[in-house]
PDB file of N, CA and C in Angstrom:
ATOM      1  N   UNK A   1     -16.417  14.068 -38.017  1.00  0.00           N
ATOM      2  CA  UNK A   1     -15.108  14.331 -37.481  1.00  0.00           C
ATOM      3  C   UNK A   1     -15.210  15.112 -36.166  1.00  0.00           C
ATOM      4  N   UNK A   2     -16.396  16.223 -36.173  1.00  0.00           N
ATOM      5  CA  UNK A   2     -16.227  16.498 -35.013  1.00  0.00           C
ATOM      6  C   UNK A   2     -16.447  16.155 -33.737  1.00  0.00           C
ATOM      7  N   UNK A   3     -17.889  14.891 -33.738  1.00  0.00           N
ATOM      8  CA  UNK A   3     -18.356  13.863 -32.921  1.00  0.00           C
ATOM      9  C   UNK A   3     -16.581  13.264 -32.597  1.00  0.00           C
ATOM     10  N   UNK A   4     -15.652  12.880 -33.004  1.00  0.00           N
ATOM     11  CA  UNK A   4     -14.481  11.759 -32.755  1.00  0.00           C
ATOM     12  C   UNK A   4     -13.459  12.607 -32.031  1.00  0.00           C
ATOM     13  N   UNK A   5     -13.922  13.906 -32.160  1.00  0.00           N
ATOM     14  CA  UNK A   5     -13.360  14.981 -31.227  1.00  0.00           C
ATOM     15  C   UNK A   5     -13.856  15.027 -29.433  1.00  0.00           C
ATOM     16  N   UNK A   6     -14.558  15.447 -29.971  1.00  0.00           N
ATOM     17  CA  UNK A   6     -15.492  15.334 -29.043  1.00  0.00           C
ATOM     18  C   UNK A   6     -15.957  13.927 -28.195  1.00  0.00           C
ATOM     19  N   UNK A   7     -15.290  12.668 -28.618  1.00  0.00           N
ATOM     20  CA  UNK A   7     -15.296  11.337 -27.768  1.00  0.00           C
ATOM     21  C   UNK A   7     -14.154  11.664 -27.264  1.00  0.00           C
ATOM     22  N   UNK A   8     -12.728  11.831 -27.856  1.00  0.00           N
ATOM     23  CA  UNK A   8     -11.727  11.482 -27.528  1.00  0.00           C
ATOM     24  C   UNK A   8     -11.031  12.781 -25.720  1.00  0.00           C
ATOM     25  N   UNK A   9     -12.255  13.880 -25.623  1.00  0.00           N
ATOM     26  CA  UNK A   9     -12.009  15.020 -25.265  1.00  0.00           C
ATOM     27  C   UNK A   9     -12.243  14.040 -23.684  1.00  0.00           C
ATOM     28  N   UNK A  10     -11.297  13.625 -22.276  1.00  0.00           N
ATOM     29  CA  UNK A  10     -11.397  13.362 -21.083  1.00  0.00           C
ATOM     30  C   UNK A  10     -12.442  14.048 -20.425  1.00  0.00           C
ATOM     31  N   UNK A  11     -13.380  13.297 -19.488  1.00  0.00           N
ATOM     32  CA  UNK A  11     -14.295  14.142 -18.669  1.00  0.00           C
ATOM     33  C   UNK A  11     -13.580  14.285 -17.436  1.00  0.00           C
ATOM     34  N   UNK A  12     -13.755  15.209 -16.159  1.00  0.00           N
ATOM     35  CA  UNK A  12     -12.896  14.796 -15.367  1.00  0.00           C
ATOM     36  C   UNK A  12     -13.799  13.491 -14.325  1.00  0.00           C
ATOM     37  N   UNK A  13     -12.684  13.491 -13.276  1.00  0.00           N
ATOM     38  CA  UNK A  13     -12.928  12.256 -12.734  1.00  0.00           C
ATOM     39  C   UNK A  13     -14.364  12.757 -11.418  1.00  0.00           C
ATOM     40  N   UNK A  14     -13.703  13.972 -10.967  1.00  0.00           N
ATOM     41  CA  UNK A  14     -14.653  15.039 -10.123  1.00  0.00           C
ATOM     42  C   UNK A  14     -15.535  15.397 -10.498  1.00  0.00           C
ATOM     43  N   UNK A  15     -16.542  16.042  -9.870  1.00  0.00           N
ATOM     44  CA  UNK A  15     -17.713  17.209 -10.395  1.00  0.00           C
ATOM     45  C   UNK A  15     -17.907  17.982  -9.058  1.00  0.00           C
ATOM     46  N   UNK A  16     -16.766  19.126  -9.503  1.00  0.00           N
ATOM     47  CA  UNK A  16     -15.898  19.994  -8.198  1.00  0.00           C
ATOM     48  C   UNK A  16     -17.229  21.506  -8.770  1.00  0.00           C
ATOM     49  N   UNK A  17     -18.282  20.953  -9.219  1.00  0.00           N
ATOM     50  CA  UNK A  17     -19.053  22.091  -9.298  1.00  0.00           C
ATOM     51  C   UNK A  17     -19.722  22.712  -7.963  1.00  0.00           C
ATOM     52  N   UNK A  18     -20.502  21.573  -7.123  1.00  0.00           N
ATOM     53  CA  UNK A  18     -20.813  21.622  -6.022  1.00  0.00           C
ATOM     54  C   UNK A  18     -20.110  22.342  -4.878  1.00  0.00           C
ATOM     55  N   UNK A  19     -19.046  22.516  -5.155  1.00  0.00           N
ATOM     56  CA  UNK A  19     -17.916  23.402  -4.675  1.00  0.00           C
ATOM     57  C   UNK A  19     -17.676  24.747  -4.691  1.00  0.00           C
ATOM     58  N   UNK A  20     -18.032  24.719  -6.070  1.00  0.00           N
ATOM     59  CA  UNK A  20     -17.496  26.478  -6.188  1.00  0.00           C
ATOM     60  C   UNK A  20     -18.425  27.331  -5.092  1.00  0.00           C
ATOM     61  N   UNK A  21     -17.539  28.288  -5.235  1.00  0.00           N
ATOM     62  CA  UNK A  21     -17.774  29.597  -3.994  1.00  0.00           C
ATOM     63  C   UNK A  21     -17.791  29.260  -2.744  1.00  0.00           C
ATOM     64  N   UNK A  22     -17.333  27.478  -2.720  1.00  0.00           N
ATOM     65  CA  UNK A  22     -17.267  27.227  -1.083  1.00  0.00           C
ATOM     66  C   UNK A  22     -15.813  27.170  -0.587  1.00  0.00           C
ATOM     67  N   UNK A  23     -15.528  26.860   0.569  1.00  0.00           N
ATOM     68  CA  UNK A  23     -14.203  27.006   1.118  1.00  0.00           C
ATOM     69  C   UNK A  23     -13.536  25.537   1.266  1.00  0.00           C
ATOM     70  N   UNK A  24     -12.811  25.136   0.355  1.00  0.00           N
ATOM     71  CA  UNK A  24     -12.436  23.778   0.373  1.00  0.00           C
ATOM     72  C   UNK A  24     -11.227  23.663   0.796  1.00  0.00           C
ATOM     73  N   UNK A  25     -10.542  22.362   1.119  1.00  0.00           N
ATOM     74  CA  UNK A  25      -8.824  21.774   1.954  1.00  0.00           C
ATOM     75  C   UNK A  25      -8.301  21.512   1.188  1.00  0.00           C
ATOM     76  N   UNK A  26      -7.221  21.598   0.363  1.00  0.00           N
ATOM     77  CA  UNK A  26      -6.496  20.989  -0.806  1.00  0.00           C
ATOM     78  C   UNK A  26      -4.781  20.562  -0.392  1.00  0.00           C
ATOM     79  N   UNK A  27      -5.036  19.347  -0.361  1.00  0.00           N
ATOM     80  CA  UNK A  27      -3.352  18.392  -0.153  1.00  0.00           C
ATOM     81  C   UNK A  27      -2.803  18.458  -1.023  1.00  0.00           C
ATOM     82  N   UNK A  28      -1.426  18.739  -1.209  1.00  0.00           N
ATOM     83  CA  UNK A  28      -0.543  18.936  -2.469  1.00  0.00           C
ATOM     84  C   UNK A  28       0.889  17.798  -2.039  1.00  0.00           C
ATOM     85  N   UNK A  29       1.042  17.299  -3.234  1.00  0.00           N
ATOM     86  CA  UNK A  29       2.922  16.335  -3.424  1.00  0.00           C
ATOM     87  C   UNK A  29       3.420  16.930  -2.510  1.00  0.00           C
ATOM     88  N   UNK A  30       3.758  16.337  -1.567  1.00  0.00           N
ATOM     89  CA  UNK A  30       5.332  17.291  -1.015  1.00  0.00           C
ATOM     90  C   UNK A  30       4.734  18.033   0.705  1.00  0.00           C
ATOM     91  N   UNK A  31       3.337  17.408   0.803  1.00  0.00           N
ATOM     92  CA  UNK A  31       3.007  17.804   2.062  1.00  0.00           C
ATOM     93  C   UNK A  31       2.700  19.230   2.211  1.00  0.00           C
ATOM     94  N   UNK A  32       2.193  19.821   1.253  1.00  0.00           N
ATOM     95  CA  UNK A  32       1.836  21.549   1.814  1.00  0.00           C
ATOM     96  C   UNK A  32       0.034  21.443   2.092  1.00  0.00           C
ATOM     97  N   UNK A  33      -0.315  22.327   2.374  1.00  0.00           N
ATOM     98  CA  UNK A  33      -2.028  21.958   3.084  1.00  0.00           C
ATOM     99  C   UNK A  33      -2.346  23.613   2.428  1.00  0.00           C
ATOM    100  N   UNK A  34      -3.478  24.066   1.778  1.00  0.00           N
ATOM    101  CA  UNK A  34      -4.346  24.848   2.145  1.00  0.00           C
ATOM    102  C   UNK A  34      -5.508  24.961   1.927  1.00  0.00           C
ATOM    103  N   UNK A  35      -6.096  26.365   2.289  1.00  0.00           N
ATOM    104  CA  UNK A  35      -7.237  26.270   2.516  1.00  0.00           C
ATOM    105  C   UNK A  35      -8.098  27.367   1.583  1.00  0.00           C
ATOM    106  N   UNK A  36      -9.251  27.559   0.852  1.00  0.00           N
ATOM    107  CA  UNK A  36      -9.656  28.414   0.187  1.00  0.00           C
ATOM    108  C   UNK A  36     -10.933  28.751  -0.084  1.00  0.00           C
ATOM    109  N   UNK A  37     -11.610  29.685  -1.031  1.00  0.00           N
ATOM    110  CA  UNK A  37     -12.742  29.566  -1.725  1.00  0.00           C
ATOM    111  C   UNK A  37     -12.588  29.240  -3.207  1.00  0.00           C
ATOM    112  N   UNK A  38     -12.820  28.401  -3.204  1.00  0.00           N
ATOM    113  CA  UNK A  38     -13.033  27.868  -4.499  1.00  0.00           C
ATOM    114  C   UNK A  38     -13.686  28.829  -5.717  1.00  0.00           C
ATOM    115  N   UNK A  39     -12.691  29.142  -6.558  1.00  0.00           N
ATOM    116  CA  UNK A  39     -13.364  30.220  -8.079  1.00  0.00           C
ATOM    117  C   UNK A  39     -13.568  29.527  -9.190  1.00  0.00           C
ATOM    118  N   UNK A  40     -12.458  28.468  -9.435  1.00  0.00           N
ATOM    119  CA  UNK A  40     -12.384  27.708 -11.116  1.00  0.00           C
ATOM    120  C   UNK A  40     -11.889  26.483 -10.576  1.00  0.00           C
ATOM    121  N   UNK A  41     -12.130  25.498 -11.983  1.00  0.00           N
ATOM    122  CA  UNK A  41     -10.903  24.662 -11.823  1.00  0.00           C
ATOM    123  C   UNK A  41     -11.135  24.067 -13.140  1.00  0.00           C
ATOM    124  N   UNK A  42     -10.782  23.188 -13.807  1.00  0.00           N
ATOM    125  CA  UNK A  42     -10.316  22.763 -15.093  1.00  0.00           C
ATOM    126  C   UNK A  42     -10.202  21.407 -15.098  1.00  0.00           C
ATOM    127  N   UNK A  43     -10.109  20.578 -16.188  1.00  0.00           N
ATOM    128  CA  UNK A  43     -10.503  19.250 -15.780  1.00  0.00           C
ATOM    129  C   UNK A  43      -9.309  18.630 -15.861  1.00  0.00           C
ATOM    130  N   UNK A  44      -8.460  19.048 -15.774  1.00  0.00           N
ATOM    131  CA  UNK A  44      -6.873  18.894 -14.766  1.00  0.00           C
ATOM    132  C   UNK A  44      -6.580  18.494 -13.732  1.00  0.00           C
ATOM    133  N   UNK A  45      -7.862  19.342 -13.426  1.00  0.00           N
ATOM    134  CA  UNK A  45      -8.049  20.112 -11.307  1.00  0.00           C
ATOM    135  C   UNK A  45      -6.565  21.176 -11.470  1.00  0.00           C
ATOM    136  N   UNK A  46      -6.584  21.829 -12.444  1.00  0.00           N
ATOM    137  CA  UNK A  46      -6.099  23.086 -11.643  1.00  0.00           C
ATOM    138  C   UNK A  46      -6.889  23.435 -11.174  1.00  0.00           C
ATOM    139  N   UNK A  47      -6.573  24.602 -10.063  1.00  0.00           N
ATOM    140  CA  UNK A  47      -7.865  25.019  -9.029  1.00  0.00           C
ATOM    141  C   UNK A  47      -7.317  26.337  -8.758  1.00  0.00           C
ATOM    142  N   UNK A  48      -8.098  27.391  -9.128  1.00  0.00           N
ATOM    143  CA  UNK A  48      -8.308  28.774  -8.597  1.00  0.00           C
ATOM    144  C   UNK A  48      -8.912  28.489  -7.274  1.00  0.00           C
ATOM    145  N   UNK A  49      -7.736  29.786  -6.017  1.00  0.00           N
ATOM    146  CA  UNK A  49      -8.395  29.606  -5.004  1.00  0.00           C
ATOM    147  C   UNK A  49      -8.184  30.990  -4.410  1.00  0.00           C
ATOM    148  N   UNK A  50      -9.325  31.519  -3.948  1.00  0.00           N
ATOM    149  CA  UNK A  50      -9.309  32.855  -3.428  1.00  0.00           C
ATOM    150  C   UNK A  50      -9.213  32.699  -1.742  1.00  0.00           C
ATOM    151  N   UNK A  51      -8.122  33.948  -1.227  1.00  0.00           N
ATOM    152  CA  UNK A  51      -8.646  34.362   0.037  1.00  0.00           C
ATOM    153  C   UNK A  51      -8.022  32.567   0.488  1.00  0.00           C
ATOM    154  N   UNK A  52      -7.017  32.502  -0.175  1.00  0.00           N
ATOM    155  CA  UNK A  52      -6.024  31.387   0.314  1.00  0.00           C
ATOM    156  C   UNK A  52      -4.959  31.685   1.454  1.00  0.00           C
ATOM    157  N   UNK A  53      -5.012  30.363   2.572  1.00  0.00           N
ATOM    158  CA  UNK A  53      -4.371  30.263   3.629  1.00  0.00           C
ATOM    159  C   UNK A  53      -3.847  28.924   3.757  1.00  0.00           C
ATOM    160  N   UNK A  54      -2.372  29.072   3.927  1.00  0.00           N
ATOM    161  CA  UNK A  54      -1.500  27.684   3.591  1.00  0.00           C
ATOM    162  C   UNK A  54      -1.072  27.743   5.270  1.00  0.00           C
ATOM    163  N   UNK A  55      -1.265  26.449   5.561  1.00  0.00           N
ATOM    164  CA  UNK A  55      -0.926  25.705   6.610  1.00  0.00           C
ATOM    165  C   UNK A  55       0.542  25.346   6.903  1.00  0.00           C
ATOM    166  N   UNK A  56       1.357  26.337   7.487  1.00  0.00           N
ATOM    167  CA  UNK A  56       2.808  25.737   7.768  1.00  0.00           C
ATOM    168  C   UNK A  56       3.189  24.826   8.509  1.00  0.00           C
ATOM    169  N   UNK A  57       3.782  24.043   8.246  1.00  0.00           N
ATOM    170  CA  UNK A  57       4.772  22.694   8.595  1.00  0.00           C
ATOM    171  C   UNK A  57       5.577  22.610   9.479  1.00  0.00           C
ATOM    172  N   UNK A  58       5.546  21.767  10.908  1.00  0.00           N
ATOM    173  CA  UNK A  58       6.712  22.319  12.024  1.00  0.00           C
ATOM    174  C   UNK A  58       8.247  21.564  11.009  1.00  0.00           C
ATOM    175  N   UNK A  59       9.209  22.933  11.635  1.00  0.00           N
ATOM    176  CA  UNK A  59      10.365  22.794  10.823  1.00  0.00           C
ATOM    177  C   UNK A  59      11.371  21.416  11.202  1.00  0.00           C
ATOM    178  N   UNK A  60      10.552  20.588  12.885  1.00  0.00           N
ATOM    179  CA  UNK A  60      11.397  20.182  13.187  1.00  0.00           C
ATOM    180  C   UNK A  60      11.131  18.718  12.814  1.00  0.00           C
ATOM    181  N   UNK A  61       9.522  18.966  12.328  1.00  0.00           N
ATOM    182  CA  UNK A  61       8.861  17.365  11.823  1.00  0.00           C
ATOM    183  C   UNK A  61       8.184  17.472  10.315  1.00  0.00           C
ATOM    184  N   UNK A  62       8.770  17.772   9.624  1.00  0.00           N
ATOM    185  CA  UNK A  62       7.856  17.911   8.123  1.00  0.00           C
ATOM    186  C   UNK A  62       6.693  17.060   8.425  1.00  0.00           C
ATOM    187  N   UNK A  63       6.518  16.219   8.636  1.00  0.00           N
ATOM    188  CA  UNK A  63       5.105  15.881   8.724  1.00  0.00           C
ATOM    189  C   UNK A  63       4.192  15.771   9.510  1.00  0.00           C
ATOM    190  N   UNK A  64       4.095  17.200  10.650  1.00  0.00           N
ATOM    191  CA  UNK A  64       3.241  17.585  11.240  1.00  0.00           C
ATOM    192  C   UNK A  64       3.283  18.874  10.745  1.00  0.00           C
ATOM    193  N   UNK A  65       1.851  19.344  11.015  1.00  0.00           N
ATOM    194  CA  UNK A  65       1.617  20.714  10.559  1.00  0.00           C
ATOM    195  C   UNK A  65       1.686  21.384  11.914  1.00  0.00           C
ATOM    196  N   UNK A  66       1.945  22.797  11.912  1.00  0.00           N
ATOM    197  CA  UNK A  66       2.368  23.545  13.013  1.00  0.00           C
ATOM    198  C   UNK A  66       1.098  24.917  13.153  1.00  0.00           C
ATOM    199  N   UNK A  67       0.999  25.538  14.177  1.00  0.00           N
ATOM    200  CA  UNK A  67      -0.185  26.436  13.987  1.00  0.00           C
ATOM    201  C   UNK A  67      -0.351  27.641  13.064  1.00  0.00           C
ATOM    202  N   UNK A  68       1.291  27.497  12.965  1.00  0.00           N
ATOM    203  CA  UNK A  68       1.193  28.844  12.026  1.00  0.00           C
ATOM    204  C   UNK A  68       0.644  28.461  10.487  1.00  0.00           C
ATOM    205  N   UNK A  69      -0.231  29.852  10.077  1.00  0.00           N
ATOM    206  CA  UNK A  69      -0.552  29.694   8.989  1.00  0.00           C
ATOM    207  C   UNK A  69      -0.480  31.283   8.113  1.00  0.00           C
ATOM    208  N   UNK A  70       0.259  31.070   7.151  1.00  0.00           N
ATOM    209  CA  UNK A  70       0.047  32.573   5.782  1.00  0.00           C
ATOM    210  C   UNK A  70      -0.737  32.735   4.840  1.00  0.00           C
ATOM    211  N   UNK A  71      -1.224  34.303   4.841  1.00  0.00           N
ATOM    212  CA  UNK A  71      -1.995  34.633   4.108  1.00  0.00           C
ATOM    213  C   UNK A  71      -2.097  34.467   2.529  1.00  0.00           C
ATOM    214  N   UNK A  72      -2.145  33.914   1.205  1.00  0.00           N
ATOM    215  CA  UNK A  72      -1.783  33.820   0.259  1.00  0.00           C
ATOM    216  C   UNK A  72      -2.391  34.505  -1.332  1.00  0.00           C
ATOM    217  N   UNK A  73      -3.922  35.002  -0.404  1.00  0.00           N
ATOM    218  CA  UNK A  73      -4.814  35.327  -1.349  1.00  0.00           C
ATOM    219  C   UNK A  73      -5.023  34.432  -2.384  1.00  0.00           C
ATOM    220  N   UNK A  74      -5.175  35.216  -3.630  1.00  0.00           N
ATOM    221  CA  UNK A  74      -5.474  34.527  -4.830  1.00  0.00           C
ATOM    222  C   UNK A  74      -4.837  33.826  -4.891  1.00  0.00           C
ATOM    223  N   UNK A  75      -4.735  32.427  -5.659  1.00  0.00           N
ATOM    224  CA  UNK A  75      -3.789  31.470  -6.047  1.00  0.00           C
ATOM    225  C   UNK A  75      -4.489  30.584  -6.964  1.00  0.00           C
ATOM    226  N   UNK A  76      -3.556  29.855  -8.141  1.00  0.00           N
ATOM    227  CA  UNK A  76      -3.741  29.130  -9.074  1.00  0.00           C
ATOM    228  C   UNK A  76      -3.013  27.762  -8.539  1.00  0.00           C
ATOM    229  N   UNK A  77      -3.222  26.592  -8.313  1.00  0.00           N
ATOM    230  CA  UNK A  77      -2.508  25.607  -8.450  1.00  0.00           C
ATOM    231  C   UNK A  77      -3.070  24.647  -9.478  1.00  0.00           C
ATOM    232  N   UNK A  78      -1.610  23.703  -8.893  1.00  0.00           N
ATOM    233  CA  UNK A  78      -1.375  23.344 -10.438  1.00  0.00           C
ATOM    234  C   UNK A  78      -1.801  21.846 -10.013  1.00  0.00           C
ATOM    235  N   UNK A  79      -2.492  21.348 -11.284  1.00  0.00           N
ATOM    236  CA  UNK A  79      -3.767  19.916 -10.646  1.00  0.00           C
ATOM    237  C   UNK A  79      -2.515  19.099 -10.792  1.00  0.00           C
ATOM    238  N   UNK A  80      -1.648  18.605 -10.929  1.00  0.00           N
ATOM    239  CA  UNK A  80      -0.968  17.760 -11.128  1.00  0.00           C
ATOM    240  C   UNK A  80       0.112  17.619  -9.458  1.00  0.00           C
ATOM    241  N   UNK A  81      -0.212  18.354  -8.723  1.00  0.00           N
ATOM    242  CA  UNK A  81       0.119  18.651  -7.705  1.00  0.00           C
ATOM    243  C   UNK A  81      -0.862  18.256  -6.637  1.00  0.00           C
ATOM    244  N   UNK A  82      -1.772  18.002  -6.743  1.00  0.00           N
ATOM    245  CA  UNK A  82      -2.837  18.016  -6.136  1.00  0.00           C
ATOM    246  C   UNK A  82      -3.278  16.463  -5.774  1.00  0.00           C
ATOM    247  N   UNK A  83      -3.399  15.879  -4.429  1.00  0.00           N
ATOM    248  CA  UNK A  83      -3.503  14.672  -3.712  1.00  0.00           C
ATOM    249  C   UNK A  83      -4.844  14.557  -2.955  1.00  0.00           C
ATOM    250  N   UNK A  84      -5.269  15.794  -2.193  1.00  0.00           N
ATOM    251  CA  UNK A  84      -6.388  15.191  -1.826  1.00  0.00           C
ATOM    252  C   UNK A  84      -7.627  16.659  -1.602  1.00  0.00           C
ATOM    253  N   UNK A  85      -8.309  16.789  -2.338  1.00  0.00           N
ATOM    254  CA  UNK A  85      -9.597  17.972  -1.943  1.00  0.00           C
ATOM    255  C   UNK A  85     -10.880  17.450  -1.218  1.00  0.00           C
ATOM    256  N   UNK A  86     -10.754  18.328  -0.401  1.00  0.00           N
ATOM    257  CA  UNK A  86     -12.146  18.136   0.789  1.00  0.00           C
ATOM    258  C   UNK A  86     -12.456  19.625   1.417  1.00  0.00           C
ATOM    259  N   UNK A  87     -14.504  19.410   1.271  1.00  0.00           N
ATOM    260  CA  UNK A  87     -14.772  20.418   1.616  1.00  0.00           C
ATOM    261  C   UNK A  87     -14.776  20.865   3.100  1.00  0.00           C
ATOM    262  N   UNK A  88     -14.171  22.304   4.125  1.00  0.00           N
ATOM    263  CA  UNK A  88     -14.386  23.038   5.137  1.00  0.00           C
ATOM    264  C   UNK A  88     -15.698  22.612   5.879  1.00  0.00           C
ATOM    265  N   UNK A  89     -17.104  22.524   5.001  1.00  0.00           N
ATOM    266  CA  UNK A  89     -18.065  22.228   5.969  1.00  0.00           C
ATOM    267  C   UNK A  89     -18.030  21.320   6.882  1.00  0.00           C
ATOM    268  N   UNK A  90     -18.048  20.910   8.029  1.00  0.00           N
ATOM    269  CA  UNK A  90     -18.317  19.166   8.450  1.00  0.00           C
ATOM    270  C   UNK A  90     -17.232  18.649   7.987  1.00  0.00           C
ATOM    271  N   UNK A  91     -15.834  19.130   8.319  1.00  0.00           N
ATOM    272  CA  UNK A  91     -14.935  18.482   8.356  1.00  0.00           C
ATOM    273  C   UNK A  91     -14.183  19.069   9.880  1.00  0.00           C
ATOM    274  N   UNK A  92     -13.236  17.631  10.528  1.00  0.00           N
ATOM    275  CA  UNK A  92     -12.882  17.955  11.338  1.00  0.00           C
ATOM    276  C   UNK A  92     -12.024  17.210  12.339  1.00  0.00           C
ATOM    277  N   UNK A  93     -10.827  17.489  13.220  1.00  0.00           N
ATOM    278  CA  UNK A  93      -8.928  16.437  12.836  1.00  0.00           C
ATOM    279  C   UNK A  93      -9.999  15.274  14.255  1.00  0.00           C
ATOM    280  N   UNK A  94     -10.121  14.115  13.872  1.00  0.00           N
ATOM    281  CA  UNK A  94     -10.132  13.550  15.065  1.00  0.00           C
ATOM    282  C   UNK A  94      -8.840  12.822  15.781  1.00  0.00           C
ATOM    283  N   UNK A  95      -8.620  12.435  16.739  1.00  0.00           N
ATOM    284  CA  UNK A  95      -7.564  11.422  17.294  1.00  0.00           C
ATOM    285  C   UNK A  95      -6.913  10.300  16.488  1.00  0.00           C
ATOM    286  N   UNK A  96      -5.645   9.745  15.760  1.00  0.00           N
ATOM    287  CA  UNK A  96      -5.539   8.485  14.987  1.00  0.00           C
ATOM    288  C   UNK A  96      -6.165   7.331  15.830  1.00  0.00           C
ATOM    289  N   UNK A  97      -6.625   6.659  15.940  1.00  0.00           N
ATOM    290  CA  UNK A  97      -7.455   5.543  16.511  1.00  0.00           C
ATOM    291  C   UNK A  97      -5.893   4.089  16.041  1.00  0.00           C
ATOM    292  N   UNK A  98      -5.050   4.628  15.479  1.00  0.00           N
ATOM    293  CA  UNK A  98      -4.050   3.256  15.544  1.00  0.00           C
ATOM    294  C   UNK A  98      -2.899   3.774  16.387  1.00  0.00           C
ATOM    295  N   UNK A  99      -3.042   4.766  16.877  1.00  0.00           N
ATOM    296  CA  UNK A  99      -2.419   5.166  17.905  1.00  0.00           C
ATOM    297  C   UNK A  99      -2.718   5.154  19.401  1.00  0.00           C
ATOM    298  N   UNK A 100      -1.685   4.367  20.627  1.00  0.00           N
ATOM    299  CA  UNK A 100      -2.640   4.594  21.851  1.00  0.00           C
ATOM    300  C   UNK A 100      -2.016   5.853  22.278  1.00  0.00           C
ATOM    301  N   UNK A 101      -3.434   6.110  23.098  1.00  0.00           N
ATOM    302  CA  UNK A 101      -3.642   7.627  23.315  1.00  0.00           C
ATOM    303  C   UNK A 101      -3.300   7.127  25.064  1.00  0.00           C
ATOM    304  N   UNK A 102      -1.701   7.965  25.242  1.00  0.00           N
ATOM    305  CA  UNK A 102      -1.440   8.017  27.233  1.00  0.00           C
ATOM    306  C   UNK A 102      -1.950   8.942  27.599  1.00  0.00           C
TER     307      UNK A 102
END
């Protein structure tokens, strides 16, 4: 019985181990952006994130981000919220290439 437990228990889809203690990008529903060190996460992807900094949104285009950014510290989010994680190292915004550039 406890083996049928133990099948039925989801692995996650990630292996966000490689991660921890690093500073990762996390996209959330609804267009919010931040940025963190990675402490926990759960096979949810909730994600503990320390020494968190959220990327504000120009007010006049929700879907551009604007320079300002707030301090947030600790933070828990919630994996069900969560669209796209990528790590800080060797990451970096290039030009849209389906856009012409005047």
């Amino acid at each position: 019985m406890q083996d049928q437990k133990e099948k039925k228990r989801k692995e996650s889809i990630l292996d966000l181990s490689k991660y921890l203690e690093k500073t990762i990008r996390v996209k959330f529903a609804g267009g919010r952006e931040a940025s963190g060190i990675l402490k926990g996460y759960d096979p949810l992807l909730n994600l503990v994130l320390d020494n968190t900094i959220e990327y504000l949104r120009d007010p006049d285009d929700p879907y551009k981000l604007a320079e300002d950014t707030r301090e947030l510290g600790l933070v828990v989010c919630r994996g069900t919220s969560v669209v796209l994680i990528c790590p800080m190292d060797g990451m970096e915004s290039i030009p849209n290439p389906f856009i012409s550039q005047d």
